[in-house]
Every structure is written in structure tokens, then in C-alpha cells.
PDB file of N, CA and C in Angstrom:
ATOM      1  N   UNK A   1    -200.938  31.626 -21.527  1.00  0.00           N
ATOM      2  CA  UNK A   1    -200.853  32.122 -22.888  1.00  0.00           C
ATOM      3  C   UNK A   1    -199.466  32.718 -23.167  1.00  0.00           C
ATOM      4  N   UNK A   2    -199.336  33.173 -22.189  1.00  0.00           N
ATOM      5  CA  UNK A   2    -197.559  34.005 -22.013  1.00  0.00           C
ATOM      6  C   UNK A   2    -196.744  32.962 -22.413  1.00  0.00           C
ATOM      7  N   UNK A   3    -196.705  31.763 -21.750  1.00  0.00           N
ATOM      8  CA  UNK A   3    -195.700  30.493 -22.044  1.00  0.00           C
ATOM      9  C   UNK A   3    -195.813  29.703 -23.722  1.00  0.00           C
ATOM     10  N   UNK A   4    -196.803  30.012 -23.901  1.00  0.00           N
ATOM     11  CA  UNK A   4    -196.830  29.689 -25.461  1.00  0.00           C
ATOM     12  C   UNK A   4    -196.264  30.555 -26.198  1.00  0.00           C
ATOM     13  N   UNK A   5    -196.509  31.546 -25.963  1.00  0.00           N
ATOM     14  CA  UNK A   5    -196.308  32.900 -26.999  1.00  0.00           C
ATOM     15  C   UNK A   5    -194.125  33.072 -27.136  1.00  0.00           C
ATOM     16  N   UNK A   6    -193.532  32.789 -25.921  1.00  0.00           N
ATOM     17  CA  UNK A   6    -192.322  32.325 -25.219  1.00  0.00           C
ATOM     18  C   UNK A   6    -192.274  31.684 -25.895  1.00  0.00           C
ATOM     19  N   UNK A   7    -192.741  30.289 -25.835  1.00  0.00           N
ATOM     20  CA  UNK A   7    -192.046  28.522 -25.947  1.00  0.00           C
ATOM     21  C   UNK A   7    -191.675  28.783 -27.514  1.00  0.00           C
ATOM     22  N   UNK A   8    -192.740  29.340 -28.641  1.00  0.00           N
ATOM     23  CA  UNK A   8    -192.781  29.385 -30.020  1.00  0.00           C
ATOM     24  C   UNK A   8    -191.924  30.122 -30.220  1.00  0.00           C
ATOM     25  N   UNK A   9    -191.490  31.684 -29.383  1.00  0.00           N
ATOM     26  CA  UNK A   9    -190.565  32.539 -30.116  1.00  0.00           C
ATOM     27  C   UNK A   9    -189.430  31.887 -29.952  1.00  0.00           C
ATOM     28  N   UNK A  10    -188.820  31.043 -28.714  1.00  0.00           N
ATOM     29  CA  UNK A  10    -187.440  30.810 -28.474  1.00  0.00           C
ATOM     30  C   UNK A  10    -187.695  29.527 -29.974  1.00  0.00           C
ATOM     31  N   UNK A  11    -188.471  28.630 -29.937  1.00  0.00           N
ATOM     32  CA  UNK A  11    -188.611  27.980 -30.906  1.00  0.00           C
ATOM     33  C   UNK A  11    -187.944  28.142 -32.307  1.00  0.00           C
ATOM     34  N   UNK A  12    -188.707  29.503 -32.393  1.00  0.00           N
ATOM     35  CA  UNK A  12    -188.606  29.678 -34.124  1.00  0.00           C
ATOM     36  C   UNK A  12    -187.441  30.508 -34.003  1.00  0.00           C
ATOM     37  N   UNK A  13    -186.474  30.923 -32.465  1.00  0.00           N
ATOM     38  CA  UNK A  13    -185.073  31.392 -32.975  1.00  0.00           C
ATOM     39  C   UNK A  13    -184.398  30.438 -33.482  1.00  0.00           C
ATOM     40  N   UNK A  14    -184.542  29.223 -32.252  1.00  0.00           N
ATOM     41  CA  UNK A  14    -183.395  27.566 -32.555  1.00  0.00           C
ATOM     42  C   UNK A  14    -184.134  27.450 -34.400  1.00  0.00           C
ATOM     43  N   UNK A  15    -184.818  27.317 -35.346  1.00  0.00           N
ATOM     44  CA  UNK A  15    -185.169  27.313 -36.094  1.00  0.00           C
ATOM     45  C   UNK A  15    -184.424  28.132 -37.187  1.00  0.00           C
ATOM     46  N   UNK A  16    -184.068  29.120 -36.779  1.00  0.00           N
ATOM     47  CA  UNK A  16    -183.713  30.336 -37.728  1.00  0.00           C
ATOM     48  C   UNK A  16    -182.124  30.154 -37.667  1.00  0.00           C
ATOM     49  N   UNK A  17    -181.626  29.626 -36.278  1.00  0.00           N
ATOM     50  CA  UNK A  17    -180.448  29.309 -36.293  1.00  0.00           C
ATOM     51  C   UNK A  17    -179.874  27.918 -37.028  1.00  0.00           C
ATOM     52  N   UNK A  18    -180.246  27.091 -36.910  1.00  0.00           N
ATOM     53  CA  UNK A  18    -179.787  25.428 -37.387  1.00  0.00           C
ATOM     54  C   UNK A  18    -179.756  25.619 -38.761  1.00  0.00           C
ATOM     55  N   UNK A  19    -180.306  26.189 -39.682  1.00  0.00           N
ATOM     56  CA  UNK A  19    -179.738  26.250 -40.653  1.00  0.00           C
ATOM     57  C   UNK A  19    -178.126  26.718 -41.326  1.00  0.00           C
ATOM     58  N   UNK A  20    -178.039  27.502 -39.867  1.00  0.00           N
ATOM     59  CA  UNK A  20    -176.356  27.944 -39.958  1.00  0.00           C
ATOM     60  C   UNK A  20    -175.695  26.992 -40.175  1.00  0.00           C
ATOM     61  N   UNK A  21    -175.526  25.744 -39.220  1.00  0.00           N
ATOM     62  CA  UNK A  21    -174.601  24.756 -38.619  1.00  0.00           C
ATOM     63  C   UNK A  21    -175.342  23.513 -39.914  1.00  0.00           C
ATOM     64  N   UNK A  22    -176.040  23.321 -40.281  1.00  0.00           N
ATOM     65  CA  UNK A  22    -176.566  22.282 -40.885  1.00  0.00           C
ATOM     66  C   UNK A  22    -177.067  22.505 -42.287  1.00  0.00           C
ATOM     67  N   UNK A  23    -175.918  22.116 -42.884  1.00  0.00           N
ATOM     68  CA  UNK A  23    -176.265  22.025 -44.781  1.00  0.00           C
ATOM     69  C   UNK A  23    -177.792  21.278 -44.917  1.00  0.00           C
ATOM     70  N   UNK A  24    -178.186  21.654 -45.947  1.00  0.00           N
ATOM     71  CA  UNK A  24    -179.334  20.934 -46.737  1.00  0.00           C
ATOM     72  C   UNK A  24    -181.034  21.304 -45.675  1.00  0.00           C
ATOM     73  N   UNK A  25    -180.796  22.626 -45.117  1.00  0.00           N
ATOM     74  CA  UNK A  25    -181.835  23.140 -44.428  1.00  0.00           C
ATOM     75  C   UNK A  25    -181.683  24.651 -44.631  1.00  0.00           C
ATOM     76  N   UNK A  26    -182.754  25.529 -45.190  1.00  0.00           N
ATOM     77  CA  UNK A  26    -182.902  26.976 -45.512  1.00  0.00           C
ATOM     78  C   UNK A  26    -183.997  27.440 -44.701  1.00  0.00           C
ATOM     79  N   UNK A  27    -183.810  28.537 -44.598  1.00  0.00           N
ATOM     80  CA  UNK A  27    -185.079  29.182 -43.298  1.00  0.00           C
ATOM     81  C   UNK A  27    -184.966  30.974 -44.045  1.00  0.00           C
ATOM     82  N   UNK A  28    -185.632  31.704 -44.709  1.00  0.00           N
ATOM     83  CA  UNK A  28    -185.201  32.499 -44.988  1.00  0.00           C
ATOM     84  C   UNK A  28    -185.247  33.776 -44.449  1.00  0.00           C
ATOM     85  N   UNK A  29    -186.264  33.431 -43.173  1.00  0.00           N
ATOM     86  CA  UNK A  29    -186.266  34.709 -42.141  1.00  0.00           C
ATOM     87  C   UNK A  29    -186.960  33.849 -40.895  1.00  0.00           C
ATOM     88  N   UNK A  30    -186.620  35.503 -40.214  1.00  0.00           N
ATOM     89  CA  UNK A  30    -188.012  34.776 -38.617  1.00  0.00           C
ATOM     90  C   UNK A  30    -189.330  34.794 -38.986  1.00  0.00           C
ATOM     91  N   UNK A  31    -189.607  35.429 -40.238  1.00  0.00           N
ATOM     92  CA  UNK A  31    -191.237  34.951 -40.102  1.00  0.00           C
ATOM     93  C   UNK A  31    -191.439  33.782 -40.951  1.00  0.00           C
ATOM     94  N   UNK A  32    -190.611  33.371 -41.259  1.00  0.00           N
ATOM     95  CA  UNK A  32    -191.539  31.630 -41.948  1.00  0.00           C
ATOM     96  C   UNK A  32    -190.283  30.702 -40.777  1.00  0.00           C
ATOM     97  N   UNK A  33    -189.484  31.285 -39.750  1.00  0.00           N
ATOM     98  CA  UNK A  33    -189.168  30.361 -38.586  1.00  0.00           C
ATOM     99  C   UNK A  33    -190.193  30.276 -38.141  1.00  0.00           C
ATOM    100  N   UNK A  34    -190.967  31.027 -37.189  1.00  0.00           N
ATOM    101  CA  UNK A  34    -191.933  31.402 -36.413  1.00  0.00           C
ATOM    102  C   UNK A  34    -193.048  30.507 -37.200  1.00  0.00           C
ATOM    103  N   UNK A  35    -193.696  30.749 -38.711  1.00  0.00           N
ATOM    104  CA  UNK A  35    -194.858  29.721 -38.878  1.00  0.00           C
ATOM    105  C   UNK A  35    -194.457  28.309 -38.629  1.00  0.00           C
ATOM    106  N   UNK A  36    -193.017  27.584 -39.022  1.00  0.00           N
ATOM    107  CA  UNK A  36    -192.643  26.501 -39.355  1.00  0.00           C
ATOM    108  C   UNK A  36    -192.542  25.683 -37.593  1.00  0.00           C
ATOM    109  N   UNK A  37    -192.360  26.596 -36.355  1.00  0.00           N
ATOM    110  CA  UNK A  37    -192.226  26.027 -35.488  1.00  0.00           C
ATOM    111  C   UNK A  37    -193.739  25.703 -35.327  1.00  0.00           C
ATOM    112  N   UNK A  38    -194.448  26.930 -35.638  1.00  0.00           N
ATOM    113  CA  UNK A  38    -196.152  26.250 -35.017  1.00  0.00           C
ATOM    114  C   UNK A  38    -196.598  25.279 -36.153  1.00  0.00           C
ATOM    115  N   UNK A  39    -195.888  25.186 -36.999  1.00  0.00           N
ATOM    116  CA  UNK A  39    -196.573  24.205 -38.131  1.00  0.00           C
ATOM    117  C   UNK A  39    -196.089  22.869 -37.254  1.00  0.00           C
ATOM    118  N   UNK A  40    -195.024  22.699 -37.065  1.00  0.00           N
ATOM    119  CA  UNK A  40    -194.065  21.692 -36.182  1.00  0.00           C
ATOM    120  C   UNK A  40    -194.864  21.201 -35.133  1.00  0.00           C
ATOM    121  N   UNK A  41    -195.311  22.068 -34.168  1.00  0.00           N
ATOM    122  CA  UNK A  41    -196.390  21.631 -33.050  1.00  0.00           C
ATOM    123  C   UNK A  41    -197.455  21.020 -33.603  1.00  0.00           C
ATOM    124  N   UNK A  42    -198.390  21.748 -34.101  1.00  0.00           N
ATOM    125  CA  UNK A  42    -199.596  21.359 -34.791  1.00  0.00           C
ATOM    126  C   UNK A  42    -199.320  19.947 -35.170  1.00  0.00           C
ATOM    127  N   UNK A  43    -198.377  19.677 -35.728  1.00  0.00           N
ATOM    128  CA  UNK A  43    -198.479  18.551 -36.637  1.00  0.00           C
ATOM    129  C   UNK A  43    -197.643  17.185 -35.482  1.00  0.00           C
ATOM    130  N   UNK A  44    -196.456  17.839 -35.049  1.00  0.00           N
ATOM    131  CA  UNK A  44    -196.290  16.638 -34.105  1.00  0.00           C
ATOM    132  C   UNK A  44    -197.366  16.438 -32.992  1.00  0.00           C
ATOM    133  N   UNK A  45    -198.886  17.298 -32.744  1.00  0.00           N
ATOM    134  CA  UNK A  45    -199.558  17.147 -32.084  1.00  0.00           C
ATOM    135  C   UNK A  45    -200.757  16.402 -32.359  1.00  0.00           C
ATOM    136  N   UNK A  46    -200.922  16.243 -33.642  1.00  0.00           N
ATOM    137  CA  UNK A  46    -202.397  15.777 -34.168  1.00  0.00           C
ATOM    138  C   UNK A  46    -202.097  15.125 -35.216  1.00  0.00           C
ATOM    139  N   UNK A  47    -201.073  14.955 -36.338  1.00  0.00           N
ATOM    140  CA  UNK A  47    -200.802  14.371 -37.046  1.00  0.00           C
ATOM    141  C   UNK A  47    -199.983  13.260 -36.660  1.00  0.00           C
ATOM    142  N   UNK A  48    -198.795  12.924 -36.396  1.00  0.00           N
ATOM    143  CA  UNK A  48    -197.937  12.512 -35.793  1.00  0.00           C
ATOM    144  C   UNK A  48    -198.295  11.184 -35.074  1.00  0.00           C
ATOM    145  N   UNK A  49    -198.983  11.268 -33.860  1.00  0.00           N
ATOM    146  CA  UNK A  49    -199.984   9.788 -33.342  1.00  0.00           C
ATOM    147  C   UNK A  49    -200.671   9.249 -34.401  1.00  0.00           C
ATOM    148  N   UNK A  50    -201.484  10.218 -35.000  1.00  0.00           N
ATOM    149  CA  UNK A  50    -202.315   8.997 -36.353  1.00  0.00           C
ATOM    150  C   UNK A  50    -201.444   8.282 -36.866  1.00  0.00           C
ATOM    151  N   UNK A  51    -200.474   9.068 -37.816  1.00  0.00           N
ATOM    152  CA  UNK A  51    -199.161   8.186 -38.589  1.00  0.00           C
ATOM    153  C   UNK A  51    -198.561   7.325 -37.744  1.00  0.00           C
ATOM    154  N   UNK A  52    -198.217   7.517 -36.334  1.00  0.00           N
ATOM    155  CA  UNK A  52    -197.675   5.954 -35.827  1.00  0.00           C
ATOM    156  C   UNK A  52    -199.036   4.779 -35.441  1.00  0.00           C
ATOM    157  N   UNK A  53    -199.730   5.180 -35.180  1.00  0.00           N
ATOM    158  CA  UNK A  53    -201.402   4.719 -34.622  1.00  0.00           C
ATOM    159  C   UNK A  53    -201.239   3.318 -36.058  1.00  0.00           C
ATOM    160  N   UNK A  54    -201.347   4.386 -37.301  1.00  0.00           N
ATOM    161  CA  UNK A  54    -201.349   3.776 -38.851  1.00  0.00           C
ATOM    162  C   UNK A  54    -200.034   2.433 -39.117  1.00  0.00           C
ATOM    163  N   UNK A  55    -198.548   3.481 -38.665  1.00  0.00           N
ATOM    164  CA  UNK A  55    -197.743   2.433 -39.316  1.00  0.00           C
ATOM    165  C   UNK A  55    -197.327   1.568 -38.445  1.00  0.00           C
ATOM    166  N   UNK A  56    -198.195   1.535 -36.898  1.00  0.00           N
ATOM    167  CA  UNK A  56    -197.569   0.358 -36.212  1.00  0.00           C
ATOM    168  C   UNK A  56    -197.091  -0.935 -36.788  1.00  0.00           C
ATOM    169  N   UNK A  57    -197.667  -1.443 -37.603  1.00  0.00           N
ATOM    170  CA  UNK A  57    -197.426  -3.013 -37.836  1.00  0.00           C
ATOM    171  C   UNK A  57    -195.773  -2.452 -38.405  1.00  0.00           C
ATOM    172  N   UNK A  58    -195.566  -1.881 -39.218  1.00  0.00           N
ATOM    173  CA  UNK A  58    -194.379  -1.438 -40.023  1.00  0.00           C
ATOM    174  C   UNK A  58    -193.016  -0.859 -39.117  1.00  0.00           C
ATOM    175  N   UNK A  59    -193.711  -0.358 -38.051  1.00  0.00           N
ATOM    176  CA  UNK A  59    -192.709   0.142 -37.019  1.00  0.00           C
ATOM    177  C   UNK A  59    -191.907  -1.199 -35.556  1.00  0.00           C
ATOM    178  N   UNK A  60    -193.047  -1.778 -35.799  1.00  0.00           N
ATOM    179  CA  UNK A  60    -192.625  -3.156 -35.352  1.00  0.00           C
ATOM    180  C   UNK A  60    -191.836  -4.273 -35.742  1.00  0.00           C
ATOM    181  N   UNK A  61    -191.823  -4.228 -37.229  1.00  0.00           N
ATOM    182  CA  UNK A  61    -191.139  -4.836 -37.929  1.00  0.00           C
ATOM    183  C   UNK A  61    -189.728  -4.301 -38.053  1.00  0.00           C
ATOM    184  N   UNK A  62    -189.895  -3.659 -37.975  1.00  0.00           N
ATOM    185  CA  UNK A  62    -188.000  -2.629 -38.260  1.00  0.00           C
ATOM    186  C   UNK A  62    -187.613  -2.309 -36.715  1.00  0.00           C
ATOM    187  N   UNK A  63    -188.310  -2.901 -35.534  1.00  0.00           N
ATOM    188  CA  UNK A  63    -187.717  -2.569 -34.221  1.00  0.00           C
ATOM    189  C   UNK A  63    -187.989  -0.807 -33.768  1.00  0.00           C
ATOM    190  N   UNK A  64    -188.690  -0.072 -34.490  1.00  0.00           N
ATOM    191  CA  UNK A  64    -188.767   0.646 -33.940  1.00  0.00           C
ATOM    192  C   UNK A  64    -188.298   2.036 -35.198  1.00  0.00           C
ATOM    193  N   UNK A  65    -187.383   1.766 -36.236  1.00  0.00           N
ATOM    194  CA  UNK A  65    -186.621   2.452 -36.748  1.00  0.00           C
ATOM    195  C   UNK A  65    -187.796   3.531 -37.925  1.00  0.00           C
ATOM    196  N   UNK A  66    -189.135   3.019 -38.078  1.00  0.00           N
ATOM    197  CA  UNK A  66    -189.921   3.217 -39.031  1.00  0.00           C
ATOM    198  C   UNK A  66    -190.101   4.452 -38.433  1.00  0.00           C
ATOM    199  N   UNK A  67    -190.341   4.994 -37.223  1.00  0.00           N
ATOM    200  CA  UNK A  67    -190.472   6.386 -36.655  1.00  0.00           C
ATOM    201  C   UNK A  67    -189.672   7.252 -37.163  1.00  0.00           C
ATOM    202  N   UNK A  68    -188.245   7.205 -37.347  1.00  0.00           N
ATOM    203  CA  UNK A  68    -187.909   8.029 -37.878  1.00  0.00           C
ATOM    204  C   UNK A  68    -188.052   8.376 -38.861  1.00  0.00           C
ATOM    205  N   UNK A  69    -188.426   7.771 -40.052  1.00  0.00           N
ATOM    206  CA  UNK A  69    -189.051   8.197 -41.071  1.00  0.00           C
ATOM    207  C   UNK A  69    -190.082   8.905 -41.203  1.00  0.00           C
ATOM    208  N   UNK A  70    -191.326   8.584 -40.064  1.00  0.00           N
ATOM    209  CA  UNK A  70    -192.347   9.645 -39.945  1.00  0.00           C
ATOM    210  C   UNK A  70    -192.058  10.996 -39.413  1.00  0.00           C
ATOM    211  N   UNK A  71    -190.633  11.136 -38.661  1.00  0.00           N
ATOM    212  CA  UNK A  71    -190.118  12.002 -38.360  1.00  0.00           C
ATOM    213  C   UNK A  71    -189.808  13.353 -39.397  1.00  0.00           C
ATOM    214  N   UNK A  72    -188.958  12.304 -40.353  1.00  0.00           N
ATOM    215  CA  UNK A  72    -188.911  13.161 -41.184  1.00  0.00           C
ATOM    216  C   UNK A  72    -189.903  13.718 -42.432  1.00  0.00           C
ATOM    217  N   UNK A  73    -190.719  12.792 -42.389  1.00  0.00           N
ATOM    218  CA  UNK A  73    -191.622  12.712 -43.356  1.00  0.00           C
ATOM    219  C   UNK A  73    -192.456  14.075 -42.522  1.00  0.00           C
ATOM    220  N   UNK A  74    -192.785  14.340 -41.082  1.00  0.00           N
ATOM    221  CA  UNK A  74    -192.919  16.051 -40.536  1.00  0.00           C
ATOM    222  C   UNK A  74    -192.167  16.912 -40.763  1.00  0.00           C
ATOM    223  N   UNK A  75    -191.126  16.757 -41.064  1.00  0.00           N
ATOM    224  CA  UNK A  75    -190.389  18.226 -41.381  1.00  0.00           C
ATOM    225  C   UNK A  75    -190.805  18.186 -43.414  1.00  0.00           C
ATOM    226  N   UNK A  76    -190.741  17.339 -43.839  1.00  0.00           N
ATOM    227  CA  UNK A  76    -190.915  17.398 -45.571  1.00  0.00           C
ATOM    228  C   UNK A  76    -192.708  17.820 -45.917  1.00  0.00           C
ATOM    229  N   UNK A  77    -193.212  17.658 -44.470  1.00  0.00           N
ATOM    230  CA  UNK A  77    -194.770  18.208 -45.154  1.00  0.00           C
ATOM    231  C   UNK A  77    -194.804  19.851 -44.804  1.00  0.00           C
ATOM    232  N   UNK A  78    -194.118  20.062 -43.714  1.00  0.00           N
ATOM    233  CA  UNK A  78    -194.040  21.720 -43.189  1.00  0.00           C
ATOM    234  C   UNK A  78    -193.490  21.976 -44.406  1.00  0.00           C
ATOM    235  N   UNK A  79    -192.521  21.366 -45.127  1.00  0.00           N
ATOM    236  CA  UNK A  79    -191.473  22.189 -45.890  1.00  0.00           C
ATOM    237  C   UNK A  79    -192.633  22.414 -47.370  1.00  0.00           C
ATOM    238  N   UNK A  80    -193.702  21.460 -47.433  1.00  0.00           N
ATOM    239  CA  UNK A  80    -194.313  21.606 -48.558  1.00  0.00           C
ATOM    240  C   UNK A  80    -195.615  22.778 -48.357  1.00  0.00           C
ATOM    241  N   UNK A  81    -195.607  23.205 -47.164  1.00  0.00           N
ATOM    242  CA  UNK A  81    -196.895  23.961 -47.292  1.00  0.00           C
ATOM    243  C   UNK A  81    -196.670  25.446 -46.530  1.00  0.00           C
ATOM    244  N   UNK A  82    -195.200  25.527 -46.034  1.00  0.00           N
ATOM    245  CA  UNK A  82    -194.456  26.772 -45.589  1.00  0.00           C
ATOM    246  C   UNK A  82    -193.521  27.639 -46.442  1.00  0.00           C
ATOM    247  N   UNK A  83    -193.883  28.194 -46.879  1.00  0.00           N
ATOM    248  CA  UNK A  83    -192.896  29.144 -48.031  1.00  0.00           C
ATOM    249  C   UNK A  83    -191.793  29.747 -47.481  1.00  0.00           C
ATOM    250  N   UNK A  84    -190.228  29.962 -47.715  1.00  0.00           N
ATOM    251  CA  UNK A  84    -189.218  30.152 -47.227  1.00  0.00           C
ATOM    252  C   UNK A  84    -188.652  29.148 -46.304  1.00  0.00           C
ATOM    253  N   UNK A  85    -189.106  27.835 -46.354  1.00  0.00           N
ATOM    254  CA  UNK A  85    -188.840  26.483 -45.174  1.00  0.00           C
ATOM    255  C   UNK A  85    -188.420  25.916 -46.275  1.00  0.00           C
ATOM    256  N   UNK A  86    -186.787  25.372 -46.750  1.00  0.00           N
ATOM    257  CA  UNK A  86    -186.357  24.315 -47.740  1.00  0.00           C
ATOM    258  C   UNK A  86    -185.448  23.128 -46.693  1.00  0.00           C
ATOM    259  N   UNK A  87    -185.971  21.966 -47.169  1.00  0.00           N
ATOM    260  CA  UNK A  87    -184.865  20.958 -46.799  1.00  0.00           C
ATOM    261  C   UNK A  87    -184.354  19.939 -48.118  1.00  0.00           C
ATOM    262  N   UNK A  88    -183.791  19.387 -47.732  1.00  0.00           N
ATOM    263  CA  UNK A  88    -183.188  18.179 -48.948  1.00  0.00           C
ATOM    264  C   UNK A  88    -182.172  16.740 -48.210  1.00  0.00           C
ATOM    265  N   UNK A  89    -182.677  16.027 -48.407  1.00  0.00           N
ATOM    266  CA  UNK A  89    -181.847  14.927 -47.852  1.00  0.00           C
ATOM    267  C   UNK A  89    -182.668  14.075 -46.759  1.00  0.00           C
ATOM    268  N   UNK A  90    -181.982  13.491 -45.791  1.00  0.00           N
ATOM    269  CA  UNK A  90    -183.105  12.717 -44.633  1.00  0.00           C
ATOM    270  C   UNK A  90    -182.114  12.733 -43.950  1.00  0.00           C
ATOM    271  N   UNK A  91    -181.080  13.073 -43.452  1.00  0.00           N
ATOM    272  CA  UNK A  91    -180.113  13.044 -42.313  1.00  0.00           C
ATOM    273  C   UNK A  91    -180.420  14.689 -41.626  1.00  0.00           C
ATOM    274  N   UNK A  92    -180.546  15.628 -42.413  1.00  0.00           N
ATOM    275  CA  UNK A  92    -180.780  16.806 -42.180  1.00  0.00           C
ATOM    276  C   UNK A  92    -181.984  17.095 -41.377  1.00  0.00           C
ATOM    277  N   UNK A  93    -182.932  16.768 -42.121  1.00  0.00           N
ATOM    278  CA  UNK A  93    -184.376  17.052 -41.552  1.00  0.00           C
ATOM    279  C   UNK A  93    -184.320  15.951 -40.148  1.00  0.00           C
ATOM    280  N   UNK A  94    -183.745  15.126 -40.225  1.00  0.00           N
ATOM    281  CA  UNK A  94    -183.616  14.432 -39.022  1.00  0.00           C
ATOM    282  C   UNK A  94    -182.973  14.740 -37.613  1.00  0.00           C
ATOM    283  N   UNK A  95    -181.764  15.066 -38.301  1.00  0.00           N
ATOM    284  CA  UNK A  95    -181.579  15.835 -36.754  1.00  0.00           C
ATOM    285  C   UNK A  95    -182.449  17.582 -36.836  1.00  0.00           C
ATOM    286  N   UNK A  96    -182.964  18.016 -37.714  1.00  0.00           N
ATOM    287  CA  UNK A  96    -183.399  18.945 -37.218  1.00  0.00           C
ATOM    288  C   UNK A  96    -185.092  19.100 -36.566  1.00  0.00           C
ATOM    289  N   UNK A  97    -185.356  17.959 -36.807  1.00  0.00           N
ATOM    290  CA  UNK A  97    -186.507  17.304 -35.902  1.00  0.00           C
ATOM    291  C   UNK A  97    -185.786  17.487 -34.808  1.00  0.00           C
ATOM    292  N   UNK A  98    -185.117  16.515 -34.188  1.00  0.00           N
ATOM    293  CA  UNK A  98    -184.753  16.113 -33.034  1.00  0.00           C
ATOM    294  C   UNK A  98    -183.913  17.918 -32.164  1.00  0.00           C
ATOM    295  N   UNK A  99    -183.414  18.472 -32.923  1.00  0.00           N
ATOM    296  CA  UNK A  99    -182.909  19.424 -32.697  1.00  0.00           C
ATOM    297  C   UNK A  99    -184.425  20.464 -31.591  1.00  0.00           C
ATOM    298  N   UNK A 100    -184.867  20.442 -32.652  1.00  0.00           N
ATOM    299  CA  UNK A 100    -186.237  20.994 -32.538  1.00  0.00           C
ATOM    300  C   UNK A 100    -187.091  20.273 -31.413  1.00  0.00           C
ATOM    301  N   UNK A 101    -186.692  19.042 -31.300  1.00  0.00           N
ATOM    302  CA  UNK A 101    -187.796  18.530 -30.112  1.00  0.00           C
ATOM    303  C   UNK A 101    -187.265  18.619 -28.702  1.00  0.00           C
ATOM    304  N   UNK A 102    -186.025  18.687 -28.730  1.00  0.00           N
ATOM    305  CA  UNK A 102    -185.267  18.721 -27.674  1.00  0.00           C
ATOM    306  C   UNK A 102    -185.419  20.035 -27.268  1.00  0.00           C
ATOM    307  N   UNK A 103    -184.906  21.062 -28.112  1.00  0.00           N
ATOM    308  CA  UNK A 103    -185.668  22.357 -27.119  1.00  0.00           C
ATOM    309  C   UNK A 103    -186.528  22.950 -26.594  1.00  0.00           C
ATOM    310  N   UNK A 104    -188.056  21.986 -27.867  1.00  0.00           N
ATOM    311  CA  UNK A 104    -189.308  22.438 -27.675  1.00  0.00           C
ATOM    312  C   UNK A 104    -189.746  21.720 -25.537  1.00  0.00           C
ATOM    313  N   UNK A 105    -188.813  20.292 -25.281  1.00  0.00           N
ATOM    314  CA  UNK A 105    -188.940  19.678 -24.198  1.00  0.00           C
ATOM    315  C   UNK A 105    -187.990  20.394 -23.044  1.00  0.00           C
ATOM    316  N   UNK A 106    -187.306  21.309 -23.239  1.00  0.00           N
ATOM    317  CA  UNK A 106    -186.184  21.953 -22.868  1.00  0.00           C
ATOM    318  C   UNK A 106    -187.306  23.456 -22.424  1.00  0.00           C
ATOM    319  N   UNK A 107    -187.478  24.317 -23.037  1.00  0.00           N
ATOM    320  CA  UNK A 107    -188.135  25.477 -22.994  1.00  0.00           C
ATOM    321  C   UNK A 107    -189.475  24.893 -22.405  1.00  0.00           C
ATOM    322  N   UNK A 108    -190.318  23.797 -22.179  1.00  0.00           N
ATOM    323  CA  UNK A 108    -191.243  23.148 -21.975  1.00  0.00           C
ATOM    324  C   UNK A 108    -191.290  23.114 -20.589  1.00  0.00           C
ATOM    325  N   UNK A 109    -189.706  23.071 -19.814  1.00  0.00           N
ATOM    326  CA  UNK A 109    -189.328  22.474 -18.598  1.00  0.00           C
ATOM    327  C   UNK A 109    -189.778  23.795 -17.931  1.00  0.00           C
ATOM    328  N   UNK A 110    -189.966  24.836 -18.473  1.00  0.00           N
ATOM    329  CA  UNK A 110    -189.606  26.298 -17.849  1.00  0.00           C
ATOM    330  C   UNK A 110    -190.744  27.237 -17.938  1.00  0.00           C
ATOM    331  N   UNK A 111    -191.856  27.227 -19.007  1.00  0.00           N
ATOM    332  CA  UNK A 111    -192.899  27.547 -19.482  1.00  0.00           C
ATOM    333  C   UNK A 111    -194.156  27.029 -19.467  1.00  0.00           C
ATOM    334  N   UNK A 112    -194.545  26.629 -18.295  1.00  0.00           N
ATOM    335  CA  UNK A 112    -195.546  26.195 -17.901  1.00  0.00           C
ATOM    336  C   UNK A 112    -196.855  26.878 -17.166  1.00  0.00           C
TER     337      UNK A 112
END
């Protein structure tokens, strides 16, 4: 329980930070970082497989590239149901997916 409680706070710091370095992403404190990382889990955990499960045929067709769109299409649903979470664009929310997954697999390595 300790390693969760960890994995989410370092989470929702990298969260609170990337908006520094990266236009077209707002975070307006640590407490809607902190919901937006567990919104982030939740959803790359249970949502996330359905939507590729769904757009296989479509993700096959584009080689693979259709994922990233569901990618971002997770950060634009957090952003619709988390208050103080703004994005705009699809290059943004994209690397800040990836930003975000890389540490969540990073802090993952250590918190077990």
C-alpha cells in the first residue's frame, strides 16, 4: 500500500512539473496533479485495453500509429472530467502521456 501511495505522489509531482517545460498543458496545483495521475492509472488500466481491444482493425491499418491517438484521446478525457487539468493540441498531450508513462514504469522499477 506504501508503494502506491509513493508511485502516485512522485507521479503527480512529474505532473505538476511538465507543464513548466511544455506549452499547451496547465496543472493548477498538486491537488488536481495528484487526482489526474490516479485518473491516468485508472484509465490506462481499464479503459485503455477496451479502446485498443475495439480499434484493432484501425490500428492495423495505420501499422500501429492509431494508438497514439488513443493515447491522447486519455489525457483529453482526464482533462474533461478533472478540474484544474487543461491541455490543447495533440503533440502536447502526447508526449505528456509518454512523459507520464515512462516514470510511472521508472518509479514502478522501485516500488514494489
Amino acid at each position: 500500500m506504501i508503494g502506491f501511495i509513493i508511485r502516485y505522489i512522485i507521479i503527480a509531482c512529474v505532473v505538476l512539473i511538465i507543464p513548466r517545460y511544455l506549452k499547451g498543458i496547465t496543472v493548477d496545483g498538486f491537488t488536481a496533479a495528484l487526482v489526474v495521475a490516479l485518473a491516468m492509472g485508472f484509465l490506462n488500466s481499464f479503459v485503455k485495453p477496451i479502446l485498443k481491444i475495439i480499434s484493432f482493425p484501425i490500428t492495423f491499418m495505420t501499422l500501429g500509429l492509431f494508438s497514439l491517438v488513443i493515447t491522447v484521446a486519455m489525457v483529453y478525457i482526464v482533462e474533461a472530467y478533472v478540474d484544474g487539468f487543461n491541455v490543447n493540441g495533440f503533440i502536447a498531450p502526447l508526449i505528456f502521456s509518454f512523459v507520464v508513462g515512462i516514470t510511472n514504469s521508472f518509479v514502478g522499477l522501485f516500488t514494489k
